[in-house]
Structures are given as structure tokens and as C-alpha cells.
C-alpha atoms as a PDB file:
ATOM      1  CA  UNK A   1       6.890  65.338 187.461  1.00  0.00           C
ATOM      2  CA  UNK A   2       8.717  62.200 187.361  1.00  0.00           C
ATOM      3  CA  UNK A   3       8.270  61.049 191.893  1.00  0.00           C
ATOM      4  CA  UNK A   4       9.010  57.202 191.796  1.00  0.00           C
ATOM      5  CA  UNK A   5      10.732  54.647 189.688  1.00  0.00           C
ATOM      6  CA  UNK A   6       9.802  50.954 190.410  1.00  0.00           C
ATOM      7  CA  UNK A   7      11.841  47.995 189.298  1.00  0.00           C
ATOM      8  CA  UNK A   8      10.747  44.388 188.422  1.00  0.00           C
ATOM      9  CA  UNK A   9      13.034  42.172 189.962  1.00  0.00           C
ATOM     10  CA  UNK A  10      13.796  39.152 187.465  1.00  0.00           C
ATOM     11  CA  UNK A  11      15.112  40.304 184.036  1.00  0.00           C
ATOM     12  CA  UNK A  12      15.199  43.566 185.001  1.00  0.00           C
ATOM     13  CA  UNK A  13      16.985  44.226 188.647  1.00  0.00           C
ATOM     14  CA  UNK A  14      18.861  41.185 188.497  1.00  0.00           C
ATOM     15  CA  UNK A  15      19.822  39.335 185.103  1.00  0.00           C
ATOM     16  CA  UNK A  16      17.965  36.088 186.195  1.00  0.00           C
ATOM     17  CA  UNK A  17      15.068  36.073 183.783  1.00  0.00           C
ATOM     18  CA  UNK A  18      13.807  32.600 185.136  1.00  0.00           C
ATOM     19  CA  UNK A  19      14.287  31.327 188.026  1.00  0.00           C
ATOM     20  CA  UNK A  20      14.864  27.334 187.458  1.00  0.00           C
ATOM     21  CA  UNK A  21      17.847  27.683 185.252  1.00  0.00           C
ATOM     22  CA  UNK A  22      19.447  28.709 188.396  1.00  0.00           C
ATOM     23  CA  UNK A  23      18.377  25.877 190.794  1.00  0.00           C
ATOM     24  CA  UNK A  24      18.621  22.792 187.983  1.00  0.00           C
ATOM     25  CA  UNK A  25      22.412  22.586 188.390  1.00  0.00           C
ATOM     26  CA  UNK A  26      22.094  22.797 192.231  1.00  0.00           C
ATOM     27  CA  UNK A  27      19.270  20.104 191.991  1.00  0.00           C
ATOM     28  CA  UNK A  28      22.149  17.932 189.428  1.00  0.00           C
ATOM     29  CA  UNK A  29      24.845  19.115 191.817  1.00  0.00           C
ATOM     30  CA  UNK A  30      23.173  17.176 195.325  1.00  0.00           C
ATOM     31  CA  UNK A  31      21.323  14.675 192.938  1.00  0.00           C
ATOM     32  CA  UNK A  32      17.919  15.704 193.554  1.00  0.00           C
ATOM     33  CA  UNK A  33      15.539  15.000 190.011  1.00  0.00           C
ATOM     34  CA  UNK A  34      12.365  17.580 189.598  1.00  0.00           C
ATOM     35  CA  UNK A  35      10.684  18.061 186.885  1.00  0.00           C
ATOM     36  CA  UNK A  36      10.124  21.604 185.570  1.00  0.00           C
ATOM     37  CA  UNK A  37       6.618  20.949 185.420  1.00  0.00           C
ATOM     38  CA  UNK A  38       6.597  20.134 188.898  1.00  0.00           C
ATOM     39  CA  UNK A  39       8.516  23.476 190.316  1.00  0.00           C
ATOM     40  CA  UNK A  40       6.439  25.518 187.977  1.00  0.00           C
ATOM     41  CA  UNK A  41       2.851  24.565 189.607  1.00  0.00           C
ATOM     42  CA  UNK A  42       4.029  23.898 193.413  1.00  0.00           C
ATOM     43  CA  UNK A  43       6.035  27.484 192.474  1.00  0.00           C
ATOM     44  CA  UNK A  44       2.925  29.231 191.194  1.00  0.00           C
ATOM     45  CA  UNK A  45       1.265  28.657 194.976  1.00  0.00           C
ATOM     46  CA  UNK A  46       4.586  29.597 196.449  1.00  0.00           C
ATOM     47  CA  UNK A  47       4.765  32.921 194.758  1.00  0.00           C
ATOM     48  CA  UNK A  48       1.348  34.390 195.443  1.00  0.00           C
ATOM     49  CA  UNK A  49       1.364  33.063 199.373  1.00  0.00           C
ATOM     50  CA  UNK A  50      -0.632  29.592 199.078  1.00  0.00           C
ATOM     51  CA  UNK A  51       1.902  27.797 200.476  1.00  0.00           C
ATOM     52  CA  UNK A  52       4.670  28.809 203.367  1.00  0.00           C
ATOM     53  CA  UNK A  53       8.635  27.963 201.916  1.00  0.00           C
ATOM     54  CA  UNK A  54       8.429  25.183 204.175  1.00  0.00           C
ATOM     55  CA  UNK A  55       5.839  23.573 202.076  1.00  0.00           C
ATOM     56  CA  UNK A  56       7.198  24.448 198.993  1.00  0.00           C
ATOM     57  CA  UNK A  57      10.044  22.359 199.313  1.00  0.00           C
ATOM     58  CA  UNK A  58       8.820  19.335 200.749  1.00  0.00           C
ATOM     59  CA  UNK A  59       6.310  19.669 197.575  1.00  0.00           C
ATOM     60  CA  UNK A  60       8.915  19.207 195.279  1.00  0.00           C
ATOM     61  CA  UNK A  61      10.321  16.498 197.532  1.00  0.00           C
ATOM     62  CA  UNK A  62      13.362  18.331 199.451  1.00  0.00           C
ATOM     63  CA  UNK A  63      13.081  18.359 203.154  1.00  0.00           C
ATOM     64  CA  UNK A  64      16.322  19.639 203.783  1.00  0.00           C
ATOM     65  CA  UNK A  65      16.977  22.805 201.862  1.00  0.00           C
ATOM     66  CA  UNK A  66      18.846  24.794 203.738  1.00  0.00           C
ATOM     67  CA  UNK A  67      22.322  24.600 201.763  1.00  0.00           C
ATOM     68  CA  UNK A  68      20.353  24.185 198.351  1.00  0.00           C
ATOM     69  CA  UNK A  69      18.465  27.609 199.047  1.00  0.00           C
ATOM     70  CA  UNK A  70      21.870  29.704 200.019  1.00  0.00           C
ATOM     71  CA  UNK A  71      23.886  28.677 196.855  1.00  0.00           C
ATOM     72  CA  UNK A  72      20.204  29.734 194.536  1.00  0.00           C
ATOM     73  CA  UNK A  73      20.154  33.186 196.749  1.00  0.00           C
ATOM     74  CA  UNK A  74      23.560  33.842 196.454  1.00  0.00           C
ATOM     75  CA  UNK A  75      23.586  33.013 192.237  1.00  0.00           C
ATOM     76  CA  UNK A  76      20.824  35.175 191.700  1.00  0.00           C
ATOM     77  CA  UNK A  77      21.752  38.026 193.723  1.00  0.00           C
ATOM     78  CA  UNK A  78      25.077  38.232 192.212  1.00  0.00           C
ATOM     79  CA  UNK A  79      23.225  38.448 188.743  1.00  0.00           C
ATOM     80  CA  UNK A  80      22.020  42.171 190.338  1.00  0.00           C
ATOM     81  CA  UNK A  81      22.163  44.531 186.890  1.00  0.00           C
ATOM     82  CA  UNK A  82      25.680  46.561 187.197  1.00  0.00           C
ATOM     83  CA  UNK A  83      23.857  49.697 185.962  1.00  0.00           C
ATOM     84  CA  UNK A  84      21.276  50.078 188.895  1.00  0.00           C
ATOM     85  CA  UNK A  85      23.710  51.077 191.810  1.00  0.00           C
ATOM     86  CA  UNK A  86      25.251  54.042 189.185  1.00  0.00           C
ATOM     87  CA  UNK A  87      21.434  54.830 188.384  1.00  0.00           C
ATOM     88  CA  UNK A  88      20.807  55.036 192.431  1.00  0.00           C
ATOM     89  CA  UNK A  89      23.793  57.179 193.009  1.00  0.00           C
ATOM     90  CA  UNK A  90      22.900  59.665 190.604  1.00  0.00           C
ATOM     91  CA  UNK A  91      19.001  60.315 190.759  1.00  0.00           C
ATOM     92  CA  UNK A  92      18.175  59.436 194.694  1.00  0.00           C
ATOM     93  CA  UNK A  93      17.622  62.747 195.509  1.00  0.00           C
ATOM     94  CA  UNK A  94      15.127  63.544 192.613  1.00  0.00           C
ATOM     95  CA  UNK A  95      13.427  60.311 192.273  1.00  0.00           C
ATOM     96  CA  UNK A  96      12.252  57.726 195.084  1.00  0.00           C
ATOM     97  CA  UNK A  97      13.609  54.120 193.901  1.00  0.00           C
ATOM     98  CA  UNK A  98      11.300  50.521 194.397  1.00  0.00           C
ATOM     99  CA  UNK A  99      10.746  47.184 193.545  1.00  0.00           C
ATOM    100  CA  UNK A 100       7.296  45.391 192.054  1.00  0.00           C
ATOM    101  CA  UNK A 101       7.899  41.536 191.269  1.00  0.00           C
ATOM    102  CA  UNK A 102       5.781  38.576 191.350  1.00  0.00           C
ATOM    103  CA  UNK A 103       7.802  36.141 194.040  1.00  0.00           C
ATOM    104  CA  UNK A 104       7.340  34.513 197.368  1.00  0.00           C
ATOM    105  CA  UNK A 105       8.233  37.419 200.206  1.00  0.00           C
ATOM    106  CA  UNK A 106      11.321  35.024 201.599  1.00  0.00           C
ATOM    107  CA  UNK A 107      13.266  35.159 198.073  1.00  0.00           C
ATOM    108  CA  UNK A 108      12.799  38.326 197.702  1.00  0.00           C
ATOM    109  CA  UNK A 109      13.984  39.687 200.568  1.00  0.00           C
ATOM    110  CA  UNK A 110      17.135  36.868 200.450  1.00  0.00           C
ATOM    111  CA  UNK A 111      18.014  38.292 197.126  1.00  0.00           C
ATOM    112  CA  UNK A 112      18.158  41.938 198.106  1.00  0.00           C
ATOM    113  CA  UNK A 113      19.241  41.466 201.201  1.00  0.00           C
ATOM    114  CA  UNK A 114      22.441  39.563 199.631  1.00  0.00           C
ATOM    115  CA  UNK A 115      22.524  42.318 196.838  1.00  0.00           C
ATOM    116  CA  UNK A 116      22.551  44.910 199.829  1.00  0.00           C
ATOM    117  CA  UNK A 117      20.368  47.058 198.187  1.00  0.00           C
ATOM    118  CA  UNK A 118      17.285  46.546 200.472  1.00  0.00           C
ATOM    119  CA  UNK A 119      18.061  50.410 202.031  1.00  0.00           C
ATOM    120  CA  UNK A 120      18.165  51.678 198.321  1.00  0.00           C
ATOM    121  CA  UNK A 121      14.340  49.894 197.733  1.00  0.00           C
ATOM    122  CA  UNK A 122      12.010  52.298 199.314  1.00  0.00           C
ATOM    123  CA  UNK A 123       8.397  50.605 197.870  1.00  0.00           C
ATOM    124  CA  UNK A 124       8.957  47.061 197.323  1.00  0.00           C
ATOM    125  CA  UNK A 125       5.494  45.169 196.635  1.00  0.00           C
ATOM    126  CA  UNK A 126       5.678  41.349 196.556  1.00  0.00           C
ATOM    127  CA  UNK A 127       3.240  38.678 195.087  1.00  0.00           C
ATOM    128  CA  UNK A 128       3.709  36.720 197.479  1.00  0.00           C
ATOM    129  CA  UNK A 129       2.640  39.137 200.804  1.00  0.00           C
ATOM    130  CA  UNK A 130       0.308  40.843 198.852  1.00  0.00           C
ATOM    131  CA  UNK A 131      -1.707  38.021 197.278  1.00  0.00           C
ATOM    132  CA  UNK A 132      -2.084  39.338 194.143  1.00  0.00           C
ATOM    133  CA  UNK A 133       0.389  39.190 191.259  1.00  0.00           C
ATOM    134  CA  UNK A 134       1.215  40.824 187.785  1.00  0.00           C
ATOM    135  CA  UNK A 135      -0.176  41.546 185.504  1.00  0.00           C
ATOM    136  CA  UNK A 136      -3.703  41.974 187.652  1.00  0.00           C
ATOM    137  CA  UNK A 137      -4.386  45.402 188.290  1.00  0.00           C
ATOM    138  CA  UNK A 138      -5.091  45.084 192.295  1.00  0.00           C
ATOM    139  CA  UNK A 139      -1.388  44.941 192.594  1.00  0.00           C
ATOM    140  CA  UNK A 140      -0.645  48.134 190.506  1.00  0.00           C
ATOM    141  CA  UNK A 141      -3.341  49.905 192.841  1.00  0.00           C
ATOM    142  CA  UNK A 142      -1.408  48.578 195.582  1.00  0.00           C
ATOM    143  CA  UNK A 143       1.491  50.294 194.060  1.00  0.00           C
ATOM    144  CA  UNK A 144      -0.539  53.756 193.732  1.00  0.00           C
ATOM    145  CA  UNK A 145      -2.084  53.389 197.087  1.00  0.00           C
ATOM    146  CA  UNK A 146       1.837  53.365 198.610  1.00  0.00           C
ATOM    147  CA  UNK A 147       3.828  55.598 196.608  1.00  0.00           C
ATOM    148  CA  UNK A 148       1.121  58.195 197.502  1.00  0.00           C
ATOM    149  CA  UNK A 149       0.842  59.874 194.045  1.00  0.00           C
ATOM    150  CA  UNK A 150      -1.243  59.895 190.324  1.00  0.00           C
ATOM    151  CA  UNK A 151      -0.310  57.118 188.967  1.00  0.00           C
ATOM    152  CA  UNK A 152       1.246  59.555 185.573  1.00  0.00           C
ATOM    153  CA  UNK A 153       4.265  60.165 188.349  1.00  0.00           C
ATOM    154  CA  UNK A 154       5.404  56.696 188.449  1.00  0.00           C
ATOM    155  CA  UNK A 155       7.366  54.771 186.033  1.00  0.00           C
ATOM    156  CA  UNK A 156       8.071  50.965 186.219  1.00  0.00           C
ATOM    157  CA  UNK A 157      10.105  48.606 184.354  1.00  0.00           C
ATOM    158  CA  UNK A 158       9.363  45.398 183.461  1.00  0.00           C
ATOM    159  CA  UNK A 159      10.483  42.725 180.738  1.00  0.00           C
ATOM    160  CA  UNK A 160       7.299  41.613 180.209  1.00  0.00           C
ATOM    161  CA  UNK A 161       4.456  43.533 178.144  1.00  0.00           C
ATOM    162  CA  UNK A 162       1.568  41.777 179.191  1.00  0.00           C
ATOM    163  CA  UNK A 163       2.671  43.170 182.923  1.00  0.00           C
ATOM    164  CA  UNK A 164       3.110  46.644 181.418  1.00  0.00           C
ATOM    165  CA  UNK A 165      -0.266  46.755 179.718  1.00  0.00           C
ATOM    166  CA  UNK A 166      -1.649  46.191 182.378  1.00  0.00           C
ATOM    167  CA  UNK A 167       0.476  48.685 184.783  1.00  0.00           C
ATOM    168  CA  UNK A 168      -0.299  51.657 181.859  1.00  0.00           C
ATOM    169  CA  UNK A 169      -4.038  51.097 182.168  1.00  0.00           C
ATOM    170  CA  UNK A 170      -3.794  52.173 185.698  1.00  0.00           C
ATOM    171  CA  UNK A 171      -1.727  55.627 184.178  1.00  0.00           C
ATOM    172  CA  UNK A 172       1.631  54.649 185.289  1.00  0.00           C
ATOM    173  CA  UNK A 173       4.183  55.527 182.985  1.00  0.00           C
ATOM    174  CA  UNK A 174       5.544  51.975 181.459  1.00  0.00           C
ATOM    175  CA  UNK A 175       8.934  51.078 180.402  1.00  0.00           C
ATOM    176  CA  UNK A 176       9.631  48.042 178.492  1.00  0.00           C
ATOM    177  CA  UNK A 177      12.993  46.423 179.231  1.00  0.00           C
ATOM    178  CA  UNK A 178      13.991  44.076 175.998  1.00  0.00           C
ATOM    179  CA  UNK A 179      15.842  41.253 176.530  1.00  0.00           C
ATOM    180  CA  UNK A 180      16.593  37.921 173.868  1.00  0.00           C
ATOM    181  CA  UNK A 181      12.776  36.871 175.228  1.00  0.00           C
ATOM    182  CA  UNK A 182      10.988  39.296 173.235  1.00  0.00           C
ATOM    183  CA  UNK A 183       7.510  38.950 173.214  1.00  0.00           C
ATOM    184  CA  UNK A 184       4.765  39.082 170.726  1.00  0.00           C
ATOM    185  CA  UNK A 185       2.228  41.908 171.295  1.00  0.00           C
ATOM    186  CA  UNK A 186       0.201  44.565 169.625  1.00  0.00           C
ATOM    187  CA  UNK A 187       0.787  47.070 173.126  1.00  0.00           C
ATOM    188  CA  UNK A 188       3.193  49.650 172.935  1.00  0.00           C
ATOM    189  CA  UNK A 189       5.398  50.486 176.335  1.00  0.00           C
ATOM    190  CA  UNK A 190       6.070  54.402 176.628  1.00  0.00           C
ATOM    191  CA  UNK A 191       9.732  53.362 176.141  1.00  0.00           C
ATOM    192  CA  UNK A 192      12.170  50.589 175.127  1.00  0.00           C
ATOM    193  CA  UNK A 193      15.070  50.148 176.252  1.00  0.00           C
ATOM    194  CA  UNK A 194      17.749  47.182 175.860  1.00  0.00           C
ATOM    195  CA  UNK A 195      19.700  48.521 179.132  1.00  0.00           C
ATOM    196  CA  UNK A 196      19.642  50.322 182.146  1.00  0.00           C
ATOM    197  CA  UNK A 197      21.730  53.260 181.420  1.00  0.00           C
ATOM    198  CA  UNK A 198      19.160  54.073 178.997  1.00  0.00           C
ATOM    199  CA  UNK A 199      16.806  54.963 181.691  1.00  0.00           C
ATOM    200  CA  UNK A 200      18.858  58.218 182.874  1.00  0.00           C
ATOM    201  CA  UNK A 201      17.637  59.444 179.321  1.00  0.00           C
ATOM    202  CA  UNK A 202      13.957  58.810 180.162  1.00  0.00           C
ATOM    203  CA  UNK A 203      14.875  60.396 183.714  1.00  0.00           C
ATOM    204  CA  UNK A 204      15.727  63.687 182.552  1.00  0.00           C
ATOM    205  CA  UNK A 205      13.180  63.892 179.507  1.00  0.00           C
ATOM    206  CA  UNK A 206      10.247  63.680 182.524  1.00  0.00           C
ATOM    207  CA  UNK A 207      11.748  65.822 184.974  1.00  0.00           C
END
């Protein structure tokens, strides 16, 4: 029996597949030149806890953020799929709803705090508290170890495969979310879907 569905957060939850598309403008808009290759490895410490926000940023070479971070939070949240809050309001009371994503714990909680869906979240595991990211199995055994149930009773969504082979070697029930970055891969997801209101479909084959 179906007990918990868990969400990725980026390409899945909310549109945003990646997350520099969304802070390159702001960077053009204040004048501020990074390279991608530059975000991407100072990132890549950020999201798994190496490095505090603070330190991030003045990485990169921004000391004052503040304004720069609140316009990124506020594009991404409002990129929040329009087919979760429907999904929410119809299963609640038969399934328990959460989040897995690899991202440093202050974005996260920004982006679903400005969503205002943090109350609908009720397991939310994040790279960057728990040290460990996708697709490495201690973080799917974190996910186990708090949802409190065989692994066969969860299902999570992600838009990447190589996350999702690695979540359905654990047992959990894996759901692969297309999108126009399809990936090359000989593993097979449980399902496919290409949108969210497919997963009501998958809800009521498992329960």
C-alpha cells in the first residue's frame, strides 16, 4: 500500500530544471559577470553543506546579495508545477506528501516557503543538511529511515534516471518525470510520465 509520495524539487516540483538560467539575467541585470563554470563548482560545495551561503557568494565574487537572492527565490518559486496543489488537495488523506532534492538547506526552504507549501511537505530531505546527495544511496536510506516504512511503500519522482536507479535499488517505487532533457539510459523507471496529473493514475493503480 501506496504510504508516501516524495517530490524532487527542480524539474519536478517547480519547473526550474537548472538553476543558473534563473540567476544569469539577475547577474546581467546588476552587472555582475560569472562564469558558469565558476557557479557550478563553488555551487557543488554549496549544495552538499561545504560551504555556509555566506561563502558561497563571496566565492563567486558578490558580497552583497541580499536583493540578488530575493528576485532568484521569488522566480523560482513562482515556477512551482500548477498540478501539485490539485494533487495535494485530493490524496492528503491517503498518502503522506515530501520533498528529496539535492540543494543547499537555505534555498530550499526560501523556495517553499515563498511557494507556501512548506505545511503541505511533511519529509523534506536536503543535500545540503544531510551531507549526502543524489543519486548516492545514504540519502535514499535517509529517506526510509524517516518515512518509517519498506521502502516498496514509497514512490518518488525525479527527472533524472541516474537518481531513480539508484532510489529503486533501495525498493522504492520510482517514477520518472520526462521533460525536453531526456536522458540516455538502459534503466527503466516503474513509470513515465510527461506531467503531474498523470500521477493520480499511478495513485489509484497502488492503492
Amino acid at each position: 500500500m501506496l504510504k508516501y509520495i516524495i517530490f524532487d524539487f527542480m524539474g519536478v516540483l517547480f519547473k526550474c530544471h537548472n538553476l543558473w538560467p534563473y540567476l544569469k539575467p539577475i547577474f546581467d541585470k546588476y552587472n555582475i559577470q560569472i562564469s558558469p563554470r565558476k557557479f557550478n563548482e563553488e555551487y557543488r560545495k554549496y549544495d552538499i553543506g561545504k560551504i555556509t551561503e555566506d561563502q558561497f557568494w563571496k566565492e563567486i565574487g558578490i558580497n552583497n546579495y541580499i536583493s540578488i537572492r530575493q528576485e532568484f527565490i521569488e522566480e523560482v518559486s513562482n515556477s512551482l508545477n500548477s498540478f501539485f496543489e490539485g494533487l495535494y488537495t485530493e490524496y492528503n488523506k491517503e498518502v503522506t506528501f515530501g520533498g528529496l532534492t539535492n540543494m543547499p538547506k537555505e534555498w530550499a526552504y526560501s523556495f517553499l516557503k515563498t511557494s507556501d507549501i512548506m505545511d503541505i511537505l511533511k519529509i523534506i530531505i536536503i543535500s545540503g543538511e544531510a551531507g549526502v546527495k543524489k543519486p548516492s544511496s545514504e540519502i535514499y536510506q535517509i529517506l526510509i529511515k524517516k518515512c518509517k516504512c519498506d521502502p516498496e511503500e514509497i514512490l518518488f519522482i525525479d527527472d533524472k534516471l541516474r537518481n531513480l536507479k539508484s532510489a529503486k535499488e533501495q525498493g522504492i517505487i520510482t517514477v520518472y518525470f520526462k521533460s525536453e532533457f531526456l536522458e540516455k539510459s538502459e534503466f527503466i523507471a516503474d513509470y513515465s510520465i510527461n506531467s503531474l496529473s498523470e500521477v493520480k493514475q499511478i495513485i489509484e493503480q497502488l492503492s
